[in-house]
C-alpha atoms as a PDB file:
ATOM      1  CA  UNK A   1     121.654  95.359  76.574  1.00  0.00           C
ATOM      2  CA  UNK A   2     120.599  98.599  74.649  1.00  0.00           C
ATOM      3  CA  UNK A   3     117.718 101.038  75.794  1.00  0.00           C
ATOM      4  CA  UNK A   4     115.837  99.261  73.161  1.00  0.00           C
ATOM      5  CA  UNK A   5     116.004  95.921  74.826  1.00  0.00           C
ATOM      6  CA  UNK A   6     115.900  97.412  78.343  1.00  0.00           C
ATOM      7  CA  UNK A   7     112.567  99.462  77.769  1.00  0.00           C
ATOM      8  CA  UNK A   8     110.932  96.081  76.246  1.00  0.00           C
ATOM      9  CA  UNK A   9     112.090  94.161  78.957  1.00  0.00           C
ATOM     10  CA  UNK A  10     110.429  96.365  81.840  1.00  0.00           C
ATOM     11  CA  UNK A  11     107.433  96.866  79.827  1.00  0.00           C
ATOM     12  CA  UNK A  12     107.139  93.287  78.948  1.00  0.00           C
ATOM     13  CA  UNK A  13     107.728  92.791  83.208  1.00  0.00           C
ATOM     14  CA  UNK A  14     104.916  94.788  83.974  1.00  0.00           C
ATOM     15  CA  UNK A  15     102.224  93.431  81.678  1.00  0.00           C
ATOM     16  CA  UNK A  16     103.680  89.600  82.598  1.00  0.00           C
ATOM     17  CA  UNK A  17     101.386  89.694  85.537  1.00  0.00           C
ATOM     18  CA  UNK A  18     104.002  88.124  87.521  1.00  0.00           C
ATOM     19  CA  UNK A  19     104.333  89.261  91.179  1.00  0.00           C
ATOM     20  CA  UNK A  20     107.318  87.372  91.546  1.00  0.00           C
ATOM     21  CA  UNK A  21     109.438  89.809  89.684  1.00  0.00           C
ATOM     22  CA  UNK A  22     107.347  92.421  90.060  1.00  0.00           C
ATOM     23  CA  UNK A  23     107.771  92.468  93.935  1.00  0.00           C
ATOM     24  CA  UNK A  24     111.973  92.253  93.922  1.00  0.00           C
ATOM     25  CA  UNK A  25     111.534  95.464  91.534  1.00  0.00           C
ATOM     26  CA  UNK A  26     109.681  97.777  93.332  1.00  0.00           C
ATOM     27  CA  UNK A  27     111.183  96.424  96.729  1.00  0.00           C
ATOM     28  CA  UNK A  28     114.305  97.773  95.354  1.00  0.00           C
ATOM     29  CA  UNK A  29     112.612 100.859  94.141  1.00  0.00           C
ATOM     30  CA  UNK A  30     111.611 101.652  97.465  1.00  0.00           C
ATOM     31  CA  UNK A  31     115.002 100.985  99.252  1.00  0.00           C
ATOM     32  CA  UNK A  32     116.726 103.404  96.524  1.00  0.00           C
ATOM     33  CA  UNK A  33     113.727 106.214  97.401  1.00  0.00           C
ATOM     34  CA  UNK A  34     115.036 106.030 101.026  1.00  0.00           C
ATOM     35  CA  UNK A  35     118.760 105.838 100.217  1.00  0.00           C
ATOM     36  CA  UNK A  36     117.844 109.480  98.658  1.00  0.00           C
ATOM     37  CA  UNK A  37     115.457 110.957 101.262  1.00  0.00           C
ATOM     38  CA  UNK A  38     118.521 110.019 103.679  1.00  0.00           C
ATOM     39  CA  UNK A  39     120.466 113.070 102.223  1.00  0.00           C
ATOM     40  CA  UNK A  40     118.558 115.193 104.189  1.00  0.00           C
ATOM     41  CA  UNK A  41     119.953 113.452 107.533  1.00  0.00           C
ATOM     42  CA  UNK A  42     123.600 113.395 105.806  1.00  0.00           C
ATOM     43  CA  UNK A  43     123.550 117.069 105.007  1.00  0.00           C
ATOM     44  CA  UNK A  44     121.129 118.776 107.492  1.00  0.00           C
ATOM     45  CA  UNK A  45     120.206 121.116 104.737  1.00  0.00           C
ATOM     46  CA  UNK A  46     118.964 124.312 105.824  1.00  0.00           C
ATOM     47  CA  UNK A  47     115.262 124.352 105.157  1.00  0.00           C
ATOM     48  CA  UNK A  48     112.718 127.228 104.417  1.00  0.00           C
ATOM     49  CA  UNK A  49     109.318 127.664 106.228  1.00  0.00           C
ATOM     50  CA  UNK A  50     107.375 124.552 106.637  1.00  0.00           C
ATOM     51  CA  UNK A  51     110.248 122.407 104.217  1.00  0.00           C
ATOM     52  CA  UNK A  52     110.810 119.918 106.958  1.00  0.00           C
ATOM     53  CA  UNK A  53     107.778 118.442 105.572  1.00  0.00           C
ATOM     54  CA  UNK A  54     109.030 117.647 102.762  1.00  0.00           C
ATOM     55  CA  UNK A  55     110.887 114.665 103.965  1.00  0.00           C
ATOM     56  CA  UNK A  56     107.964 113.796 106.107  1.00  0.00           C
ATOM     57  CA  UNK A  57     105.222 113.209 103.249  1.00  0.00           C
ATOM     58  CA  UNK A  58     108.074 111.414 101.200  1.00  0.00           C
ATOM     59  CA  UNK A  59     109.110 109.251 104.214  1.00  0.00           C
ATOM     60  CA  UNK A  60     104.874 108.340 104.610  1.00  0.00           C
ATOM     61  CA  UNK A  61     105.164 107.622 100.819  1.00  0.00           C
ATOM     62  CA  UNK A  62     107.976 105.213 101.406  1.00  0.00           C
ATOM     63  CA  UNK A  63     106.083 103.197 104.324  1.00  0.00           C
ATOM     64  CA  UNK A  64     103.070 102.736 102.462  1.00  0.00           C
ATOM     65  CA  UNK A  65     103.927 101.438  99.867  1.00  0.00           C
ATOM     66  CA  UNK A  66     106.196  98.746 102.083  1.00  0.00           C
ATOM     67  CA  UNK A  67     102.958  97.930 104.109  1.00  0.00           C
ATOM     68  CA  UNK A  68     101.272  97.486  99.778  1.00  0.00           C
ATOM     69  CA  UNK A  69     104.494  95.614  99.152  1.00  0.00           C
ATOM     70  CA  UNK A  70     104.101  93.332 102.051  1.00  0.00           C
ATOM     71  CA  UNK A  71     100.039  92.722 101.387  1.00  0.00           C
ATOM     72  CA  UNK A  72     100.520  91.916  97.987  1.00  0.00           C
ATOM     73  CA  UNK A  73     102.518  88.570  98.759  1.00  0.00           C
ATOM     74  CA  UNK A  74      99.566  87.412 100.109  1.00  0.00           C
ATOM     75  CA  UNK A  75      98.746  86.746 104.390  1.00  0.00           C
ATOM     76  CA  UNK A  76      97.651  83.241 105.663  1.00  0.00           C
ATOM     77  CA  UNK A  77      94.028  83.412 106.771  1.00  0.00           C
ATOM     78  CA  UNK A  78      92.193  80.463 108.091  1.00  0.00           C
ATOM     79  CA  UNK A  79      89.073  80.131 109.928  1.00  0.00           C
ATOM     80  CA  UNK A  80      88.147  78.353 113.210  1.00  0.00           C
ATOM     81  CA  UNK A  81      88.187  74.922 113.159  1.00  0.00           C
ATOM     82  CA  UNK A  82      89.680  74.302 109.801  1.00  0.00           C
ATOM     83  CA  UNK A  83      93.258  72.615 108.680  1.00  0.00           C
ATOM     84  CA  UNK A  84      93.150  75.309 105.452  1.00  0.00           C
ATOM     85  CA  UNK A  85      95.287  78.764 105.402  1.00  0.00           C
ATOM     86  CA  UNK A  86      94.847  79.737 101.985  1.00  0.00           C
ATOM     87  CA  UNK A  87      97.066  82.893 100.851  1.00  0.00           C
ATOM     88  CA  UNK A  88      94.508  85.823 100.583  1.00  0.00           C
ATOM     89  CA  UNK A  89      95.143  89.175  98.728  1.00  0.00           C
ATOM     90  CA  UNK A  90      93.451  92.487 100.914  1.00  0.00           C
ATOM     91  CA  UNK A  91      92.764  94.174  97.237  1.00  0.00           C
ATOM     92  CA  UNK A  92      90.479  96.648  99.332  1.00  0.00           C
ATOM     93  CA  UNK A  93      93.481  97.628 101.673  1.00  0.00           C
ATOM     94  CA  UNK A  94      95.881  97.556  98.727  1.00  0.00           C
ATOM     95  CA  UNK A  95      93.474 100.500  96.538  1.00  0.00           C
ATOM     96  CA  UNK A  96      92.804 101.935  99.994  1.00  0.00           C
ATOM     97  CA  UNK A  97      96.198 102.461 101.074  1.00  0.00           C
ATOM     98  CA  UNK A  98      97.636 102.881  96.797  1.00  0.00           C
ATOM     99  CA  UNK A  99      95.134 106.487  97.347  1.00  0.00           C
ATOM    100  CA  UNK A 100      96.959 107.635 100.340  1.00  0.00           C
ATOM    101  CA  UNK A 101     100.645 107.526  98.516  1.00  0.00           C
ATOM    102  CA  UNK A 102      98.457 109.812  95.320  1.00  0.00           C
ATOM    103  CA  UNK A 103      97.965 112.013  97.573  1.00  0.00           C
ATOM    104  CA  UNK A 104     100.634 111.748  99.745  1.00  0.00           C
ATOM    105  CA  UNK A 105     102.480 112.634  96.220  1.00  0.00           C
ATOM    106  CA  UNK A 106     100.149 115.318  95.416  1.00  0.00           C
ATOM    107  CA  UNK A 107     100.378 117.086  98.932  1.00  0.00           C
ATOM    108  CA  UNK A 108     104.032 117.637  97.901  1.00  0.00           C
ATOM    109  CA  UNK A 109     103.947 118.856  94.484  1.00  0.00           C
ATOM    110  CA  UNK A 110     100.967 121.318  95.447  1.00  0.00           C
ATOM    111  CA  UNK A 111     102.858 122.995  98.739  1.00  0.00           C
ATOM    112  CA  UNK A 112     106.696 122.008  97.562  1.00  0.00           C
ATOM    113  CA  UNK A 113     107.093 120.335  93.787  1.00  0.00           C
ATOM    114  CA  UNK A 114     105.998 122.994  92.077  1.00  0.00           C
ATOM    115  CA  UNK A 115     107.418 126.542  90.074  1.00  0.00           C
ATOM    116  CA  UNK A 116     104.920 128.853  92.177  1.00  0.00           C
ATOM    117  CA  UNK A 117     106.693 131.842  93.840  1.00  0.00           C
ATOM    118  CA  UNK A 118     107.862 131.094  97.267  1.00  0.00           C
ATOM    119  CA  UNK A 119     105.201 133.715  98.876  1.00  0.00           C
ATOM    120  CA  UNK A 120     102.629 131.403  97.531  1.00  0.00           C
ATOM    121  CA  UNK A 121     103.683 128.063  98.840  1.00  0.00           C
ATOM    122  CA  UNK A 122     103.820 129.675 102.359  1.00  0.00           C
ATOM    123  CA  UNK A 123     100.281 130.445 101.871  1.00  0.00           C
ATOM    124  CA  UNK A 124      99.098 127.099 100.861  1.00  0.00           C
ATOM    125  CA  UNK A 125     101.194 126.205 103.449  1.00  0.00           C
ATOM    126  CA  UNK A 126      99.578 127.927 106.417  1.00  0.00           C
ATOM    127  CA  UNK A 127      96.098 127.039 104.682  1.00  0.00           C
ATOM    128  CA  UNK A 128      97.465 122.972 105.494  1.00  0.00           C
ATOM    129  CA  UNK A 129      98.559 123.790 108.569  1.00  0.00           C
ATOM    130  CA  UNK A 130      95.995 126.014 110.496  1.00  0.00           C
ATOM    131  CA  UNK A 131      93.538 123.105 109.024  1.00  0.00           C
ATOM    132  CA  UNK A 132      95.796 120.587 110.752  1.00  0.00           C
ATOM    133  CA  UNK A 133      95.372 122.601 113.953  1.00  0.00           C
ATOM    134  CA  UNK A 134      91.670 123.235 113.800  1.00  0.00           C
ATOM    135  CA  UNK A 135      90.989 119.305 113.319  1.00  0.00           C
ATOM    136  CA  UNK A 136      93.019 118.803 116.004  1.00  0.00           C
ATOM    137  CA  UNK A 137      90.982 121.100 118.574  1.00  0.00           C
ATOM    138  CA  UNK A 138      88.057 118.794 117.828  1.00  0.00           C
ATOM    139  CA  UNK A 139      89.799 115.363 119.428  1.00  0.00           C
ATOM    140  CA  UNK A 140      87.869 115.825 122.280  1.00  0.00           C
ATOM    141  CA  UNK A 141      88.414 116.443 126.124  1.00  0.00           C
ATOM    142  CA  UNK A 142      91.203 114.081 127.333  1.00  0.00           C
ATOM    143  CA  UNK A 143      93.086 114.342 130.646  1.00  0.00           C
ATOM    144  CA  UNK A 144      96.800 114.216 129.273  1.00  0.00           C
ATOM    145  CA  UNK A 145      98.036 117.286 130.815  1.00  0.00           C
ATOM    146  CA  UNK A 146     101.055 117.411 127.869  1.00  0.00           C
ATOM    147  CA  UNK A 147      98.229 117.245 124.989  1.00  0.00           C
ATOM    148  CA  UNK A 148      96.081 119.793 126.764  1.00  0.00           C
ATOM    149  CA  UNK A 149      99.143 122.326 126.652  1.00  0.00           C
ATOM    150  CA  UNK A 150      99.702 121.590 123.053  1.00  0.00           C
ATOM    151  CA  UNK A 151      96.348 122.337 121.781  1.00  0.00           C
ATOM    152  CA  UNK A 152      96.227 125.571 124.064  1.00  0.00           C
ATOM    153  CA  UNK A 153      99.374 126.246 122.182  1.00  0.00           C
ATOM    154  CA  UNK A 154      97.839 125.720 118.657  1.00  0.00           C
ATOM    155  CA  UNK A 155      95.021 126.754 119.689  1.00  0.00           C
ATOM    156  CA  UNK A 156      97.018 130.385 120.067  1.00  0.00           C
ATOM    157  CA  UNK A 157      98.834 129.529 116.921  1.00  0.00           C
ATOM    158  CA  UNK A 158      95.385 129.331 114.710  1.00  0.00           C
ATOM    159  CA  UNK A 159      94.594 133.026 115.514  1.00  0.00           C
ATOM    160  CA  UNK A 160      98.236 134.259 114.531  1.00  0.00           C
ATOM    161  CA  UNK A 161      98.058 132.105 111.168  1.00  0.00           C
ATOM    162  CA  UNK A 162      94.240 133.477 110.289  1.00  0.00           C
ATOM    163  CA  UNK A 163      95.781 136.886 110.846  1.00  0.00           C
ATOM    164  CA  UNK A 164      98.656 136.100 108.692  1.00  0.00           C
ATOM    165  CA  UNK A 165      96.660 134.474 105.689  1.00  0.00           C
ATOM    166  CA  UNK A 166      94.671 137.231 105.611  1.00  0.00           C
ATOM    167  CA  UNK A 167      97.452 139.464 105.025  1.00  0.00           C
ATOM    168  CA  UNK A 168      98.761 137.144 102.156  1.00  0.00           C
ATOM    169  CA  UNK A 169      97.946 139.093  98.253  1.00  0.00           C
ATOM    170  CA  UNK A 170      96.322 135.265  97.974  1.00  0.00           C
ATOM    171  CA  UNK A 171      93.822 135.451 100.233  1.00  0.00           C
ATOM    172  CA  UNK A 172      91.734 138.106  98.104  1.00  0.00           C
ATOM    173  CA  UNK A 173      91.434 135.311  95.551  1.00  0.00           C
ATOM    174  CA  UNK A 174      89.602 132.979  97.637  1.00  0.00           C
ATOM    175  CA  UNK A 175      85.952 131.707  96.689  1.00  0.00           C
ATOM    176  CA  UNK A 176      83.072 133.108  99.270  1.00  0.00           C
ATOM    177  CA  UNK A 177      82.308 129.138 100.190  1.00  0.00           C
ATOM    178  CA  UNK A 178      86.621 128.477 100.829  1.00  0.00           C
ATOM    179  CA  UNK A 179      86.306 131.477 103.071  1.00  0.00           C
ATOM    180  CA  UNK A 180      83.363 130.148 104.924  1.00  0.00           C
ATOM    181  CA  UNK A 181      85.407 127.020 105.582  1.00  0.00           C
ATOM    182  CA  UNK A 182      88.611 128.264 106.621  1.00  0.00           C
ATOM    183  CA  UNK A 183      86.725 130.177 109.055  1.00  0.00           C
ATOM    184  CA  UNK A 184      84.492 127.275 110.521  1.00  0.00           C
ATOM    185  CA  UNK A 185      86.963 123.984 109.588  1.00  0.00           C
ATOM    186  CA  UNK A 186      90.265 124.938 107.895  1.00  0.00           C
ATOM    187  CA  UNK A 187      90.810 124.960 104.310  1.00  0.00           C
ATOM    188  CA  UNK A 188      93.741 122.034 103.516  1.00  0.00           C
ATOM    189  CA  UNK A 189      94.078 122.824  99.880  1.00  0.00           C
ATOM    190  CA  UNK A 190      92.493 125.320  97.754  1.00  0.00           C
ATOM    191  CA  UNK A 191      91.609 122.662  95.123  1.00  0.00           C
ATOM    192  CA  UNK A 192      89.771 119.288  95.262  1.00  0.00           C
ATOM    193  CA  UNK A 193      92.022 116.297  94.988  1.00  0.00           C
ATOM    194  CA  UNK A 194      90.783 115.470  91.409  1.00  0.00           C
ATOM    195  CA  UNK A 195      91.649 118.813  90.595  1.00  0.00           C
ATOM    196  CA  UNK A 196      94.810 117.985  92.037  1.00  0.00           C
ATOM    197  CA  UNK A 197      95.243 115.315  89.569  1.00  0.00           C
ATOM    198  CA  UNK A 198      94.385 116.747  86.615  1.00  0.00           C
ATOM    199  CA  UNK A 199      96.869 119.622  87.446  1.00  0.00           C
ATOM    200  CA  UNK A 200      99.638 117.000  88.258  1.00  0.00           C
ATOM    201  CA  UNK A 201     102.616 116.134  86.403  1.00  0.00           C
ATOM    202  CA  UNK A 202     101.242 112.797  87.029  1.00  0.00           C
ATOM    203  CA  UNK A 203      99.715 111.479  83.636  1.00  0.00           C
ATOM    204  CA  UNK A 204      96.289 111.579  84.007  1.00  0.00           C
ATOM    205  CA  UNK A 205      95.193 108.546  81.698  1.00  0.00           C
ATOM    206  CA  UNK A 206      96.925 106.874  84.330  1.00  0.00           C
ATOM    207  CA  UNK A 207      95.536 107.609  87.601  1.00  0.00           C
ATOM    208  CA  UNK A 208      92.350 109.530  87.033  1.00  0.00           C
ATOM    209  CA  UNK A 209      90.314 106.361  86.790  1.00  0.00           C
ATOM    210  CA  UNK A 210      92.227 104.102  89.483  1.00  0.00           C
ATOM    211  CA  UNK A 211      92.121 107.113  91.496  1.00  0.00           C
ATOM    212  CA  UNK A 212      88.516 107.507  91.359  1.00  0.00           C
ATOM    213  CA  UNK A 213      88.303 103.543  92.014  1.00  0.00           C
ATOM    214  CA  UNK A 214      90.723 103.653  94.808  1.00  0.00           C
ATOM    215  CA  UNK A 215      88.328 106.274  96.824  1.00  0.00           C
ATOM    216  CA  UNK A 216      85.609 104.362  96.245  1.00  0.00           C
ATOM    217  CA  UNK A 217      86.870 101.757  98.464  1.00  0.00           C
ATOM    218  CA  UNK A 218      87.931 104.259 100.984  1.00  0.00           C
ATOM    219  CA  UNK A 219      84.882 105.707 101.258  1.00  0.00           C
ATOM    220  CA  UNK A 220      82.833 102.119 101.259  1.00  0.00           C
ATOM    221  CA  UNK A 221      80.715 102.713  98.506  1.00  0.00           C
ATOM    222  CA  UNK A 222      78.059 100.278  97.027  1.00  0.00           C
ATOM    223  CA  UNK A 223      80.719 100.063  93.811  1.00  0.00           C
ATOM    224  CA  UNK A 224      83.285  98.986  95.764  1.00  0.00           C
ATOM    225  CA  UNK A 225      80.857  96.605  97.656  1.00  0.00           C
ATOM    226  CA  UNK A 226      79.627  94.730  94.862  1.00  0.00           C
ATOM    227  CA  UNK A 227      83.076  94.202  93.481  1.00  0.00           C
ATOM    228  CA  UNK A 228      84.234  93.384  96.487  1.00  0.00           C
ATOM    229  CA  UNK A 229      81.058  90.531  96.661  1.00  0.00           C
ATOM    230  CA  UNK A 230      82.039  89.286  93.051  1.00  0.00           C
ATOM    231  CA  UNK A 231      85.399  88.694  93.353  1.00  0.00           C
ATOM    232  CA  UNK A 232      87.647  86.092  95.247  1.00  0.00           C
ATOM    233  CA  UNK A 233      90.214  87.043  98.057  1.00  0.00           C
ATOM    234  CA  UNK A 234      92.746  84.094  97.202  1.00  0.00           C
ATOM    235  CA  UNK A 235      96.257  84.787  95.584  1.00  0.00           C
ATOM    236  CA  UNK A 236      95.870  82.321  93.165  1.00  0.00           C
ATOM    237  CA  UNK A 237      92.862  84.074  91.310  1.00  0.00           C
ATOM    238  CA  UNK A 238      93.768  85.559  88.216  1.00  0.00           C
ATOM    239  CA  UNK A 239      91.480  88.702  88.996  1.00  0.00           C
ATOM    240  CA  UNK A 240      93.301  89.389  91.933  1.00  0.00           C
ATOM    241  CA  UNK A 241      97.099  88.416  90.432  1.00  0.00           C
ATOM    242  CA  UNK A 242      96.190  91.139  87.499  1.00  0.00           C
ATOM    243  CA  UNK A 243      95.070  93.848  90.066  1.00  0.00           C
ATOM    244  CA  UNK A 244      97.492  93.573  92.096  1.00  0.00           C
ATOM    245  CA  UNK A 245     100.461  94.234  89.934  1.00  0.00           C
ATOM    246  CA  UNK A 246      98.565  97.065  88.428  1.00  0.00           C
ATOM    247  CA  UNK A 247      98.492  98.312  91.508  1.00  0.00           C
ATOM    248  CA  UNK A 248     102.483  97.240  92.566  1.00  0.00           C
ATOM    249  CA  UNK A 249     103.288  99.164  89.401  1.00  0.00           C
ATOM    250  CA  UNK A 250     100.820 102.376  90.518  1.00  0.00           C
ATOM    251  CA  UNK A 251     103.115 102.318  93.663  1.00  0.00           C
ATOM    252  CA  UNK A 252     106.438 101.990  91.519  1.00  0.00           C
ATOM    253  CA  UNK A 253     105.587 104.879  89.243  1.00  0.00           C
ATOM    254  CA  UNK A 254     105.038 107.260  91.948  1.00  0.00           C
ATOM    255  CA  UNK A 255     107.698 106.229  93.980  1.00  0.00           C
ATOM    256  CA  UNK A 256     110.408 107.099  91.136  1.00  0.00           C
ATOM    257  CA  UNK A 257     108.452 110.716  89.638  1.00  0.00           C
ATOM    258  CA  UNK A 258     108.710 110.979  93.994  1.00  0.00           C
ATOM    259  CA  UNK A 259     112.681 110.457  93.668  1.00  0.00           C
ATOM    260  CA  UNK A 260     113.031 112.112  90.330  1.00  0.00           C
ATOM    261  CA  UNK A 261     111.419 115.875  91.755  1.00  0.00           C
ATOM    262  CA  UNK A 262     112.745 115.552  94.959  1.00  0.00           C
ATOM    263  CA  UNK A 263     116.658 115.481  93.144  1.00  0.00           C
ATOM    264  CA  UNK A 264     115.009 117.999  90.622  1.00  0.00           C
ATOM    265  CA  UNK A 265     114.832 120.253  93.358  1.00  0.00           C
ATOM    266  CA  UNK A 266     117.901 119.873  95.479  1.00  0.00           C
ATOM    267  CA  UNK A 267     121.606 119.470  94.283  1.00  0.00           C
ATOM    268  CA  UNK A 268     122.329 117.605  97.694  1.00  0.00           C
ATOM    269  CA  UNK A 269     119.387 114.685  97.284  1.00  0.00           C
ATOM    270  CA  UNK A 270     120.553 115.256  93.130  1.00  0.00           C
ATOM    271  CA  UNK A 271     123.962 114.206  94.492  1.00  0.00           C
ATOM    272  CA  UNK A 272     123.039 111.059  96.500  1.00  0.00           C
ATOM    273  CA  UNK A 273     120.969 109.710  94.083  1.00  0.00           C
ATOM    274  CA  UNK A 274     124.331 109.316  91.773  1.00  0.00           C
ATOM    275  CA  UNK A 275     125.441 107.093  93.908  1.00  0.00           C
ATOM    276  CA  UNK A 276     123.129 104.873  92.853  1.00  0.00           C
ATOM    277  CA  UNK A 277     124.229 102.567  90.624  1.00  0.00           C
ATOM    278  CA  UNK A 278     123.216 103.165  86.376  1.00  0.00           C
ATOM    279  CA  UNK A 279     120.706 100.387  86.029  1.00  0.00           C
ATOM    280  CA  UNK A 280     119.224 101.521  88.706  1.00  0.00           C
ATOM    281  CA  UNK A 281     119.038 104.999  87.709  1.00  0.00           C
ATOM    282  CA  UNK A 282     117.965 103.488  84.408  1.00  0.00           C
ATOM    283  CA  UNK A 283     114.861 101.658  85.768  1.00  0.00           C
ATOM    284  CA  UNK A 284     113.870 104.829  87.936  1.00  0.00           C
ATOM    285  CA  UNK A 285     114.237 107.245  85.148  1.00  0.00           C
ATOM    286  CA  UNK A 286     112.101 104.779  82.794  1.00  0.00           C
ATOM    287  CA  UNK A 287     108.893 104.579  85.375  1.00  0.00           C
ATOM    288  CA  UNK A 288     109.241 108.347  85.434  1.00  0.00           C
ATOM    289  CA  UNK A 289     109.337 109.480  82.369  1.00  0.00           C
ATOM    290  CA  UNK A 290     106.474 106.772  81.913  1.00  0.00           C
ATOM    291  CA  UNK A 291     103.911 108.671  84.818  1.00  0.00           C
ATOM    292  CA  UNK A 292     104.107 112.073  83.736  1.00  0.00           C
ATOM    293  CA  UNK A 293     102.159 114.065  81.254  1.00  0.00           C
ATOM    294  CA  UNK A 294     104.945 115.113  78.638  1.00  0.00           C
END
């Protein structure tokens, strides 16, 4: 088969609206993205400030989209005092949970995947992590004598990072109102998430709109609710089939532009994923090239 035939063959698999072969695919897309985020367990690569992370956000990328990959073949729901389990599809826990991996993806190409100097990304890195801290001192009183000494221990740690920050050249360039909330809540990023986006390799055609869907049903608006109230749960609807495999091949995009700047940016994850075998590499290389704004 030439690329010709190859490229019309995925495309034609992911407008055939058919979850059978569209599930096999991106399982196997998954299990090659952790067969690569395993080199940093084979190599124990030494890592700069806050790196470690790295492998975390790619690793939560990974299981969410196996806990989208398991809803979209459909769970067995029946009610009380009925013979019936019809197959249902969760589409508002499948666009809830396809927004976490976007920004699960964007978290690491605005602290790691990107070509800012190094002095930077340790700044937007402290700004994500005293703002981790900080929302952590609001959990509430609790009794656990271990999580008591751990937030006394952050708790330390948020005064040394504020004094840091504010020695960073970066800081000066912060807006009056991101001041105000680092001070009184943390600042996580210095951008909004749509900002994010449109700043993303990601292609923004692509994911601007779902994305903007996708929170919608996170955040339980009335759109959400009235599409929700119009449409039909069951995995036999065609409604449902066609949303769902646009959002099984969301998933498989971001999985492979995941795999493709992760190897971009280290020689020892660049050398595990040539293990792989070509058509897999193939198939990977396709969905990213396909994601990102050229």
């Amino acid at each position: 088969m030439n690329n010709e035939e190859k490229i019309k063959t995925l495309i034609n698999e992911a407008n055939s609206l058919n979850l059978s072969s569209l599930i096999p695919s991106l399982e196997k897309v998954l299990q090659e993205n952790a067969f690569v985020v395993q080199s940093f367990y084979d190599t124990k690569p030494k890592l700069d400030i806050g790196e470690v992370y790295q492998e975390t956000l790619l690793i939560k990328i990974i299981f969410t989209s196996r806990s989208i990959l398991e809803l979209s073949k459909g769970i067995e729901f029946g009610i009380l005092n009925r013979k019936e389990r019809p197959l249902i599809i969760d589409r508002s826990s499948l666009y809830i949970l396809t927004r976490s991996v976007i920004e699960s993806f964007l978290t690491l190409e605005y602290l790691y995947f990107n070509n800012l100097s190094r002095e930077e990304q340790i700044f937007r890195y402290n700004l994500w992590r005293i703002s981790g801290f900080m929302a952590r001192q609001d959990f509430g009183k609790t009794k656990n004598e271990k999580f008591l000494s751990k937030m006394e221990r952050e708790k330390a740690e948020i005064n040394e990072l504020k004094k840091t920050i504010k020695t960073s050249p970066y800081y000066s360039k912060l807006k009056q109102q991101q001041l105000w909330k680092l001070d009184k809540y943390g600042l996580p990023r210095i951008m909004s998430w749509s900002e994010l986006l449109k700043q993303s390799i990601l292609k923004t055609d692509l994911f601007e709109k779902v994305y903007k869907l996708y929170s919608n049903y996170a955040h339980s608006e009335f759109i959400a609710m009235i599409q929700l109230n119009e449409g039909k749960m069951s995995k036999a609807d065609s409604f449902n089939a066609e949303t769902t495999v646009t959002t099984l091949n969301n998933i498989r995009v971001i999985n492979c532009v995941s795999i493709i700047s992760f190897i971009n940016k280290y020689e020892f994850a660049k050398d595990k994923y040539m293990e792989i075998d070509e058509s897999s590499r193939y198939v990977i290389e396709f969905w990213n090239k396909f994601g990102i704004e050229e």
